[in-house]
N, C-alpha and C. Protein backbone atom coordinates (compact mmCIF):
# COMPACT_ATOMS: atom_id res chain seq x y z
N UNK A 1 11.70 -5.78 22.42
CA UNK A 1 12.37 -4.57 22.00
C UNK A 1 11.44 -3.80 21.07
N UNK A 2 11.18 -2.36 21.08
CA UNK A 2 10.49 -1.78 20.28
C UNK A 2 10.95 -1.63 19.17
N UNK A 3 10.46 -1.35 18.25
CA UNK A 3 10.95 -0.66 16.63
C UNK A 3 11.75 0.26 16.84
N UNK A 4 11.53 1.27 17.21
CA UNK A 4 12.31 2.74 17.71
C UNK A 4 13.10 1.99 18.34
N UNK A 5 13.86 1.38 19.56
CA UNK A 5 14.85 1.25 20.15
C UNK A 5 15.89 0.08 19.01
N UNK A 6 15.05 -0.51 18.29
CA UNK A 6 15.98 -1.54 17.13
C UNK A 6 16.29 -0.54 16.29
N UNK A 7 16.05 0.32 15.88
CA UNK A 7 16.01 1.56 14.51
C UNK A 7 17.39 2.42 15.49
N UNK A 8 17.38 2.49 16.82
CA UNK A 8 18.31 3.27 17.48
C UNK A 8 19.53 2.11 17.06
N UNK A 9 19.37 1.28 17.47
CA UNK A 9 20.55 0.35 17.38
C UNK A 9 21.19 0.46 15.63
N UNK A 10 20.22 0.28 14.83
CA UNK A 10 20.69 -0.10 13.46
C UNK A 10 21.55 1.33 13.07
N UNK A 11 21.10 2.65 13.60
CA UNK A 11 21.44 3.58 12.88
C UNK A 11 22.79 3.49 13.63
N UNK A 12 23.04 3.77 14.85
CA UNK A 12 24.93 3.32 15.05
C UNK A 12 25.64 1.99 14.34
N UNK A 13 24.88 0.89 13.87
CA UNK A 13 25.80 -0.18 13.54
C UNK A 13 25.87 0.06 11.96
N UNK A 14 25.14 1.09 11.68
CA UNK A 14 24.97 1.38 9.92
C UNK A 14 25.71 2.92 10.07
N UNK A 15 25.90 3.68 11.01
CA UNK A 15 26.72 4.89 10.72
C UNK A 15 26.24 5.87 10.43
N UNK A 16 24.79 5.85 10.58
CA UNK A 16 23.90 6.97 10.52
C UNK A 16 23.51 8.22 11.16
N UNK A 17 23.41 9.09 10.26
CA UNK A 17 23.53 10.07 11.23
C UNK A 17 22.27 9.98 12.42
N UNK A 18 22.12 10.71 13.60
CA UNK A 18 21.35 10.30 14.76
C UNK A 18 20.28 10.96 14.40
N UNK A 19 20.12 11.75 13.93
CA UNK A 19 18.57 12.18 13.18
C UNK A 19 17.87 11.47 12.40
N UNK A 20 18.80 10.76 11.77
CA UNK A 20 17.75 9.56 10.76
C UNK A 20 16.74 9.19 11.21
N UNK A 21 15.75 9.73 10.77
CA UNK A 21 14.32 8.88 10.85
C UNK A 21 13.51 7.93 10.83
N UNK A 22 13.20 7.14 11.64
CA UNK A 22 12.37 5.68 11.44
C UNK A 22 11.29 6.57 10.77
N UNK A 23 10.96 6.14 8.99
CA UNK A 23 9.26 6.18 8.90
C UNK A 23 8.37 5.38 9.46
N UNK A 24 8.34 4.22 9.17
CA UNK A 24 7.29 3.56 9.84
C UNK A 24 7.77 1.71 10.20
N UNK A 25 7.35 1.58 11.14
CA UNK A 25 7.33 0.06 11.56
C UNK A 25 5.94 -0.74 11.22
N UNK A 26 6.24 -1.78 10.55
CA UNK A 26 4.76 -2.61 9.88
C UNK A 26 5.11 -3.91 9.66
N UNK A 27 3.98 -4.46 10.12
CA UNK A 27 3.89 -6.26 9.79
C UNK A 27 3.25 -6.35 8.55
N UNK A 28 3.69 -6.87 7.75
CA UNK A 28 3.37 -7.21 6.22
C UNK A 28 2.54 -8.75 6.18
N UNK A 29 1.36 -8.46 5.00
CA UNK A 29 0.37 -9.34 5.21
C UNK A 29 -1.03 -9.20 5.89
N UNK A 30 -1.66 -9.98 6.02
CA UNK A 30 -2.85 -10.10 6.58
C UNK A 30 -3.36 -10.76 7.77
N UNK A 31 -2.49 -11.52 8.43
CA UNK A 31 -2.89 -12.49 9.52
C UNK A 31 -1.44 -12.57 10.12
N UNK A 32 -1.70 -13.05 11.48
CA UNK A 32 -0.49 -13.74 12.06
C UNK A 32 0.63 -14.09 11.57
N UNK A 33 0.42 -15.01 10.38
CA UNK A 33 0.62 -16.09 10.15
C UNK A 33 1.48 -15.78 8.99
N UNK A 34 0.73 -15.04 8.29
CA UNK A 34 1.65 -14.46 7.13
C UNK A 34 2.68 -13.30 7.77
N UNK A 35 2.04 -12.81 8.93
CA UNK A 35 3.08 -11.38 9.21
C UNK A 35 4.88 -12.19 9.52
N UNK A 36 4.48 -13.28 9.89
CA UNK A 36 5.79 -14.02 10.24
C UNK A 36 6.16 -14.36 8.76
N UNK A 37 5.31 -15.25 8.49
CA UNK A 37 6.17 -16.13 7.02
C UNK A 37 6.81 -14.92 5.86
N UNK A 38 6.00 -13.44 5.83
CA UNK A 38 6.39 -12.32 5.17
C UNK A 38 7.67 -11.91 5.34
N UNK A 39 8.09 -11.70 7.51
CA UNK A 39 9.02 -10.81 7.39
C UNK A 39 10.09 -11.67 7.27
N UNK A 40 9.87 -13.54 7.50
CA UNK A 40 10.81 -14.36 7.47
C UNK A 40 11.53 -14.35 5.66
N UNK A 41 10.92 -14.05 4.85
CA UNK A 41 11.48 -13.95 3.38
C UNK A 41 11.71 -12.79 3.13
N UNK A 42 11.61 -11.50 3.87
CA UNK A 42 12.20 -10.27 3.67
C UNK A 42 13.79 -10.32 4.67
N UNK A 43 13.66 -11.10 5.68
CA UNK A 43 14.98 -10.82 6.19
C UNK A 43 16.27 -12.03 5.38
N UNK A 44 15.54 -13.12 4.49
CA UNK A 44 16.31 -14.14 3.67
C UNK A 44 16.56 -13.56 2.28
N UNK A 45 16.13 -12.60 2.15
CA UNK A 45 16.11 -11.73 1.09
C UNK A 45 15.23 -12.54 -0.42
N UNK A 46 14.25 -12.84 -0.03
CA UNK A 46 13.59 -13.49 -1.24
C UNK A 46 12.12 -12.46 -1.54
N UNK A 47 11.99 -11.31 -0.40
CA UNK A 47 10.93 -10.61 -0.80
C UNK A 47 11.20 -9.08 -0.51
N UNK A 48 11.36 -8.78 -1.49
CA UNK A 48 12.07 -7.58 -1.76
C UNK A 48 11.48 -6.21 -2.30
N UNK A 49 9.82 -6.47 -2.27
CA UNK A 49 8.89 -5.60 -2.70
C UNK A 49 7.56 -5.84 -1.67
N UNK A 50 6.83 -5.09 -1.99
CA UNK A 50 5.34 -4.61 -1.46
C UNK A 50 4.54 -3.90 -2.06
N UNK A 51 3.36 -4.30 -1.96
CA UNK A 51 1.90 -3.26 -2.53
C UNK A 51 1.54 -3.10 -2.00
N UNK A 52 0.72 -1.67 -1.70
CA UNK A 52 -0.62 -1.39 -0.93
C UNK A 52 -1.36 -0.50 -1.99
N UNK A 53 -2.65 -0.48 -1.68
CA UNK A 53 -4.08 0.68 -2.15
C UNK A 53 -3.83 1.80 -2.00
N UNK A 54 -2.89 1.97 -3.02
CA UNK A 54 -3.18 3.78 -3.34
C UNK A 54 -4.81 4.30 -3.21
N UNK A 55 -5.46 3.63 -4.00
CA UNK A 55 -7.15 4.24 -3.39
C UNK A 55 -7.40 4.26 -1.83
N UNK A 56 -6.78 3.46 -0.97
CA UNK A 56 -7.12 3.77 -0.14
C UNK A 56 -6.38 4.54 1.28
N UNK A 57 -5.21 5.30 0.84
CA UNK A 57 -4.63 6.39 1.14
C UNK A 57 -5.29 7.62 1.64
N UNK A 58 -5.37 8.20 2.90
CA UNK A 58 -5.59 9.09 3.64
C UNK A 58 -5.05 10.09 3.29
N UNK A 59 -5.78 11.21 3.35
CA UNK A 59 -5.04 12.47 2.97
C UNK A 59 -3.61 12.64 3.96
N UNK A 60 -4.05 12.55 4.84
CA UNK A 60 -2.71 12.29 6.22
C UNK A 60 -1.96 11.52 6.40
N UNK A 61 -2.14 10.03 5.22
CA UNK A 61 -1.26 9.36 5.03
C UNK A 61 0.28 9.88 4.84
N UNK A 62 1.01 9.12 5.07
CA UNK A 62 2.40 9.42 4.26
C UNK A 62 2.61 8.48 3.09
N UNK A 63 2.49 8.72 1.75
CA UNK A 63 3.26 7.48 1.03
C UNK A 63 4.79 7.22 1.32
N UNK A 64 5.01 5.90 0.70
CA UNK A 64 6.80 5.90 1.14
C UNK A 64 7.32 6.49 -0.25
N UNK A 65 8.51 6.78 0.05
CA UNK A 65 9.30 7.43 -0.42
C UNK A 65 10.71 6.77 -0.56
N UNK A 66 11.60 7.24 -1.55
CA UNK A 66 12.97 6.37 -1.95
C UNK A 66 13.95 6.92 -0.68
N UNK A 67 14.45 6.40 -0.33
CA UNK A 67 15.54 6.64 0.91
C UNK A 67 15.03 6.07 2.23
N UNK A 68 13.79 5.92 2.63
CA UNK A 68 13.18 5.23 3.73
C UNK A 68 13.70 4.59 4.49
N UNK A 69 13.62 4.95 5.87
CA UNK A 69 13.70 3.45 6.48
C UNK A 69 12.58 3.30 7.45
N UNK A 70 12.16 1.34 7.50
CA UNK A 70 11.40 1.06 7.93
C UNK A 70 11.73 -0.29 8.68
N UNK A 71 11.15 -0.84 9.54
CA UNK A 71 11.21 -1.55 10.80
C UNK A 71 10.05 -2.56 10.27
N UNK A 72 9.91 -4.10 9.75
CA UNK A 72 9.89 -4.84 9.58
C UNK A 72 9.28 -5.84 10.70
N UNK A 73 8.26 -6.00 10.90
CA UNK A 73 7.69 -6.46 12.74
C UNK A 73 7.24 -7.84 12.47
N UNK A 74 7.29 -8.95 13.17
CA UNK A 74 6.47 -9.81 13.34
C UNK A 74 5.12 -9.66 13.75
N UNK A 75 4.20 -10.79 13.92
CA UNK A 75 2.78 -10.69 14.34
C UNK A 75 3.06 -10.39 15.94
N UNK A 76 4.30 -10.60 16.24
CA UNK A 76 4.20 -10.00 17.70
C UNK A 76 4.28 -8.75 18.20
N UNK A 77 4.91 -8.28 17.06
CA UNK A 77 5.64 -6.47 16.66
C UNK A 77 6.67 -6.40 17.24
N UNK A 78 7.42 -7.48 17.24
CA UNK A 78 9.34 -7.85 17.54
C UNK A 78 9.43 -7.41 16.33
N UNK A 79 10.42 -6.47 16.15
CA UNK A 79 11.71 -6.25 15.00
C UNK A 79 12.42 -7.06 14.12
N UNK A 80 12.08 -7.71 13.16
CA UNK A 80 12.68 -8.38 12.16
C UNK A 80 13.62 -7.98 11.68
N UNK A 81 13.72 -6.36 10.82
CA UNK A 81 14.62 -6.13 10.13
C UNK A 81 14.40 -4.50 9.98
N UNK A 82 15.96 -3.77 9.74
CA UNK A 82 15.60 -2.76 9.02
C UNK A 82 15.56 -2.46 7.36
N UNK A 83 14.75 -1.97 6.64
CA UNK A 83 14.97 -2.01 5.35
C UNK A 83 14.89 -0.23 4.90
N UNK A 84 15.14 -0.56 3.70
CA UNK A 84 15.88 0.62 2.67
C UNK A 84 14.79 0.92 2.09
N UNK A 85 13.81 1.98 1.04
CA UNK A 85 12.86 1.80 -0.06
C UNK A 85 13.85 1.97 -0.98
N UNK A 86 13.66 1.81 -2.06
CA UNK A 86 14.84 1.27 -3.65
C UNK A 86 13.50 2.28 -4.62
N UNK A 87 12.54 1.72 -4.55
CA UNK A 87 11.83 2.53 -5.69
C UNK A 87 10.24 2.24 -5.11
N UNK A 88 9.60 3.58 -5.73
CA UNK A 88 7.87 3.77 -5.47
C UNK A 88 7.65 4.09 -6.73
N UNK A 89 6.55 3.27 -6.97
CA UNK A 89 5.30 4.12 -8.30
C UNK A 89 4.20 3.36 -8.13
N UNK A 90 3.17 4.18 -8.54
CA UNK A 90 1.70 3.67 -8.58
C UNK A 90 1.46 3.43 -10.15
N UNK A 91 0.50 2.28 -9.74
CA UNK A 91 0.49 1.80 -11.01
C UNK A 91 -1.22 1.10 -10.91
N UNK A 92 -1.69 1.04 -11.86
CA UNK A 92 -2.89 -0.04 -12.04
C UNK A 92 -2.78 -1.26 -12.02
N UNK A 93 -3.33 -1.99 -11.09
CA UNK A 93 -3.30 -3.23 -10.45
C UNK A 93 -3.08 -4.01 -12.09
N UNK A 94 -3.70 -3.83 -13.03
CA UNK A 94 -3.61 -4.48 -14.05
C UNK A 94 -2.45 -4.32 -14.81
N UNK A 95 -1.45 -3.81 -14.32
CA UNK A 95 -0.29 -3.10 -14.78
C UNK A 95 1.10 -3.74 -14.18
N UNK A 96 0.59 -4.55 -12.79
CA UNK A 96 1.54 -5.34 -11.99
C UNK A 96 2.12 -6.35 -12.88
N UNK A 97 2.98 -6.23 -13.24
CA UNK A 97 4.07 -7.11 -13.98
C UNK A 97 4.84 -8.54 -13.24
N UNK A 98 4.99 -9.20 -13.89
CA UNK A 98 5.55 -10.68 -13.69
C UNK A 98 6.81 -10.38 -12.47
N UNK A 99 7.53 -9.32 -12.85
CA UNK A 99 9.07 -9.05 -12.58
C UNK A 99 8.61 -8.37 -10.65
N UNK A 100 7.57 -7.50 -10.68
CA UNK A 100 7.27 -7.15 -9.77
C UNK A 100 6.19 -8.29 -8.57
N UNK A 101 6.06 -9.47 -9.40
CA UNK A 101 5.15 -10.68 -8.61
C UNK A 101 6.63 -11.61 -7.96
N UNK A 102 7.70 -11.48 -8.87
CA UNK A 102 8.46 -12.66 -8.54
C UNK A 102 9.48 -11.71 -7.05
N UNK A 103 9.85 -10.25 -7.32
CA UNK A 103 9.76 -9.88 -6.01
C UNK A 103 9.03 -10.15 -4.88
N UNK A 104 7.85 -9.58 -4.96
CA UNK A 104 6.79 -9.97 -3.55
C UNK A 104 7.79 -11.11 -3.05
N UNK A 105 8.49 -12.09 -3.71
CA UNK A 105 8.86 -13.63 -3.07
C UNK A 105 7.79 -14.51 -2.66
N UNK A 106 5.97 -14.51 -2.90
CA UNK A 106 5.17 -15.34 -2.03
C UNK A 106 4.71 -16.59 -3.31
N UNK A 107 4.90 -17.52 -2.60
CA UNK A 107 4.46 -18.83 -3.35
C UNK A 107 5.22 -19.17 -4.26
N UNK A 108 4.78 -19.11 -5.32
CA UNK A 108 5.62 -19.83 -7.14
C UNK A 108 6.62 -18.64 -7.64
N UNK A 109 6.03 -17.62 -6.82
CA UNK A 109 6.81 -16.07 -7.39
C UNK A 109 6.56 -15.61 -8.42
N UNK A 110 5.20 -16.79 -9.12
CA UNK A 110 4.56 -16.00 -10.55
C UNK A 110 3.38 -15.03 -10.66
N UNK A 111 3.28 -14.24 -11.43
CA UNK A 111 2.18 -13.25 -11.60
C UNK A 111 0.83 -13.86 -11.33
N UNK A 112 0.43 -15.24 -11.71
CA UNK A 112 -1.01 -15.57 -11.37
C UNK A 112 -0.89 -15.91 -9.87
N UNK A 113 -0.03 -16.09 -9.13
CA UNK A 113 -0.14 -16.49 -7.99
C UNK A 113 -0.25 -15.38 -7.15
N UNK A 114 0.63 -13.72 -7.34
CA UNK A 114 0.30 -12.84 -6.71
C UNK A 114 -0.85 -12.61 -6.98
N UNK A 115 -1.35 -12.25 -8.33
CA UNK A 115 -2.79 -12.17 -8.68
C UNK A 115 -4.06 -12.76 -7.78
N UNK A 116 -3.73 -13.49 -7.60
CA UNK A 116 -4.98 -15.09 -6.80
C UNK A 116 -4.70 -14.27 -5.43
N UNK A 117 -3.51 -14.76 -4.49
CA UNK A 117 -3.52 -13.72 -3.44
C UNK A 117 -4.04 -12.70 -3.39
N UNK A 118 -3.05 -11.37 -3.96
CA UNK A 118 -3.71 -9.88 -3.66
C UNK A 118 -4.79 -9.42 -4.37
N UNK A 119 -5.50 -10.30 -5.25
CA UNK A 119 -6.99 -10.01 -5.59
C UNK A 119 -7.89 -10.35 -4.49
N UNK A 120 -7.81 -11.41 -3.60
CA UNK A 120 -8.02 -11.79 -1.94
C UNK A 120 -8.00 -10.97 -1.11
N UNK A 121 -6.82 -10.29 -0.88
CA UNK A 121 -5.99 -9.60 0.57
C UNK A 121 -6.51 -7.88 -0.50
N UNK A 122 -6.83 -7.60 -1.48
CA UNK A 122 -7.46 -6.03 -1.47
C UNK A 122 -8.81 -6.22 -1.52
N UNK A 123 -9.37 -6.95 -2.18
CA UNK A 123 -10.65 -7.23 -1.95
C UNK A 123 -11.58 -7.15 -0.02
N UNK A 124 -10.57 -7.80 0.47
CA UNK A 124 -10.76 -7.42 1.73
C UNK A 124 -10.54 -6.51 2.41
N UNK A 125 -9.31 -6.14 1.98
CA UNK A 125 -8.47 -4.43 2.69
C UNK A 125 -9.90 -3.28 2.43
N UNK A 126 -9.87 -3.71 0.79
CA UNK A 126 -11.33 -2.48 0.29
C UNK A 126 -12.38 -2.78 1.44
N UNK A 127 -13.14 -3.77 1.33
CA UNK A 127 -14.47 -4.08 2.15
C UNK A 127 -13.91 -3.75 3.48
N UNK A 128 -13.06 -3.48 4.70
CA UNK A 128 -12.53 -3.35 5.48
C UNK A 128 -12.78 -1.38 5.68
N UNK A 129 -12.71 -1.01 4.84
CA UNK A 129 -12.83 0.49 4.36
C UNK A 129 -13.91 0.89 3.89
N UNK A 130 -15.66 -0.23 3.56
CA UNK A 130 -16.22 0.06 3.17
C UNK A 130 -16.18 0.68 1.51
N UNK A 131 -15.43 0.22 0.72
CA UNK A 131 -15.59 0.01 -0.54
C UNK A 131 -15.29 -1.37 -1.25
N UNK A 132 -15.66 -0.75 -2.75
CA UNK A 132 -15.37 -2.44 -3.46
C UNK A 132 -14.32 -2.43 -4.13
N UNK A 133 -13.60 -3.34 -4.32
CA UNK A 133 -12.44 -3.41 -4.62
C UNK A 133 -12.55 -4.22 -6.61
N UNK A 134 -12.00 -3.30 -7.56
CA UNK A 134 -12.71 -2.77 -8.69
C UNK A 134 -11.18 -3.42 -9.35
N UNK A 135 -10.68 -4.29 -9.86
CA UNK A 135 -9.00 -4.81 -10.24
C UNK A 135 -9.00 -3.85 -11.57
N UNK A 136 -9.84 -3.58 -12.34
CA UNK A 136 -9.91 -2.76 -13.44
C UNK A 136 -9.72 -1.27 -13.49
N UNK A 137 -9.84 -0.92 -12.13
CA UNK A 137 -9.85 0.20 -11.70
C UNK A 137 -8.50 0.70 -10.20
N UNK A 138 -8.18 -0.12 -9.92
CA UNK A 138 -7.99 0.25 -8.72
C UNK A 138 -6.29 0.72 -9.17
N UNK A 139 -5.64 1.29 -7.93
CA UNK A 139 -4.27 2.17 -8.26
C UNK A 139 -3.53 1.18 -6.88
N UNK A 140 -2.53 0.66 -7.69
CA UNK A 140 -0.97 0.32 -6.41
C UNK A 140 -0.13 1.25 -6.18
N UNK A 141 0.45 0.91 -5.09
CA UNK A 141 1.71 1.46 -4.78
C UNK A 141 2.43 0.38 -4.57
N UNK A 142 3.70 0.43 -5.85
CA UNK A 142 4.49 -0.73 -5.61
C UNK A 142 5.76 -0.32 -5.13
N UNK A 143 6.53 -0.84 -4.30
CA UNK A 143 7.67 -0.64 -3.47
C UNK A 143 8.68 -1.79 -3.35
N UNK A 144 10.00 -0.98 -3.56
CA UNK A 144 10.70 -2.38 -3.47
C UNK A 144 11.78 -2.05 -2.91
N UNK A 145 12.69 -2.57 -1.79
CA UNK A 145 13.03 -2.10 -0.82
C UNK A 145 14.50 -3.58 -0.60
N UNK A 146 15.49 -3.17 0.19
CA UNK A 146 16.61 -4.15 0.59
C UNK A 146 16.58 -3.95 2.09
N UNK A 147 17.33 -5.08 2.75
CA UNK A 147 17.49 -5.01 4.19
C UNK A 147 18.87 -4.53 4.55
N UNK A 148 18.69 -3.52 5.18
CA UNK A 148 19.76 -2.93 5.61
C UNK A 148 20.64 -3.51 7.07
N UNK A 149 19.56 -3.86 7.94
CA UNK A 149 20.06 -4.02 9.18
C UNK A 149 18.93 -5.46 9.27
N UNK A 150 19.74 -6.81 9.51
CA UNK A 150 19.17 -8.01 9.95
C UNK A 150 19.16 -8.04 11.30
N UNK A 151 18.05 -8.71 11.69
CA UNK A 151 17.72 -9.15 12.88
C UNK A 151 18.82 -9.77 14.14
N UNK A 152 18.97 -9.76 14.90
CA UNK A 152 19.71 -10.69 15.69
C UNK A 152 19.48 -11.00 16.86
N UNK A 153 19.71 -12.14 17.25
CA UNK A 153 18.48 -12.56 19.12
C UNK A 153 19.30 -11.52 19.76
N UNK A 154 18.81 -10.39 20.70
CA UNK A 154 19.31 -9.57 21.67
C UNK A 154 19.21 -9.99 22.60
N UNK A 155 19.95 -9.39 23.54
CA UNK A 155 20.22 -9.86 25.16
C UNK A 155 19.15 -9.06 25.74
């Protein structure tokens, strides 16, 4: 099932009007492996936020925005979930707070553990883009978001 045809479904079982907009459908993480274990604790509700590189934002990008909805994919790009955005701000990576690590939901749910990770997973995102990835310097976008519409095996 595509994103768009699950996003069709959620907006009649949520009462939405038919214009509602899918922003974007995305597998969260870096590998396979995590795109599953990610969207599996966003649809159990234990991960309830996200970061990405504000530095590395396209002028043509869209940032997200509060009211959002977005489509939640496995590494297969099956439909996990629909979710809500709750709140956006950019912030300096050095600025990521405890309260915003124990969201993410990954590992111990403590700040050194997101730290150890996403000092990993931007470090690479940067080099991926041809820059260096600077923790003293660099700008998040932190997002934190609820599931609106859970998954369910379709026919």
């Amino acid at each position: 099932m595509t994103p768009e045809y699950y996003f069709e479904k959620a907006k009649r079982a949520l009462h939405l009007d038919a214009t509602t907009p899918l922003d974007d459908a995305y597998a969260l993480g870096a590998t396979p492996t995590e795109a599953n274990e990610l969207a599996q604790l966003v649809l159990k509700g234990t991960k309830t936020a996200t970061s990405s590189a504000y530095d590395l934002y396209e002028p043509s990008d869209e940032m997200p925005f509060v009211g959002e909805y977005d489509v939640i994919v496995d590494a297969m790009g099956d439909p996990v979930c629909v979710t809500m955005t709750d709140s956006v701000r950019v912030v300096p990576y050095s600025e990521v707070d405890a309260d915003h690590a124990r969201r993410e939901g990954e590992g111990d749910r403590s700040l050194d553990y997101w730290q150890q990770v996403h000092s990993k997973f931007f470090t690479t995102e940067f080099a991926q883009a041809g820059r260096q990835f600077d923790p003293a310097k660099a700008q998040l976008v932190l997002e934190t978001f609820h599931v609106v519409y859970p998954a369910a095996k379709q026919d």
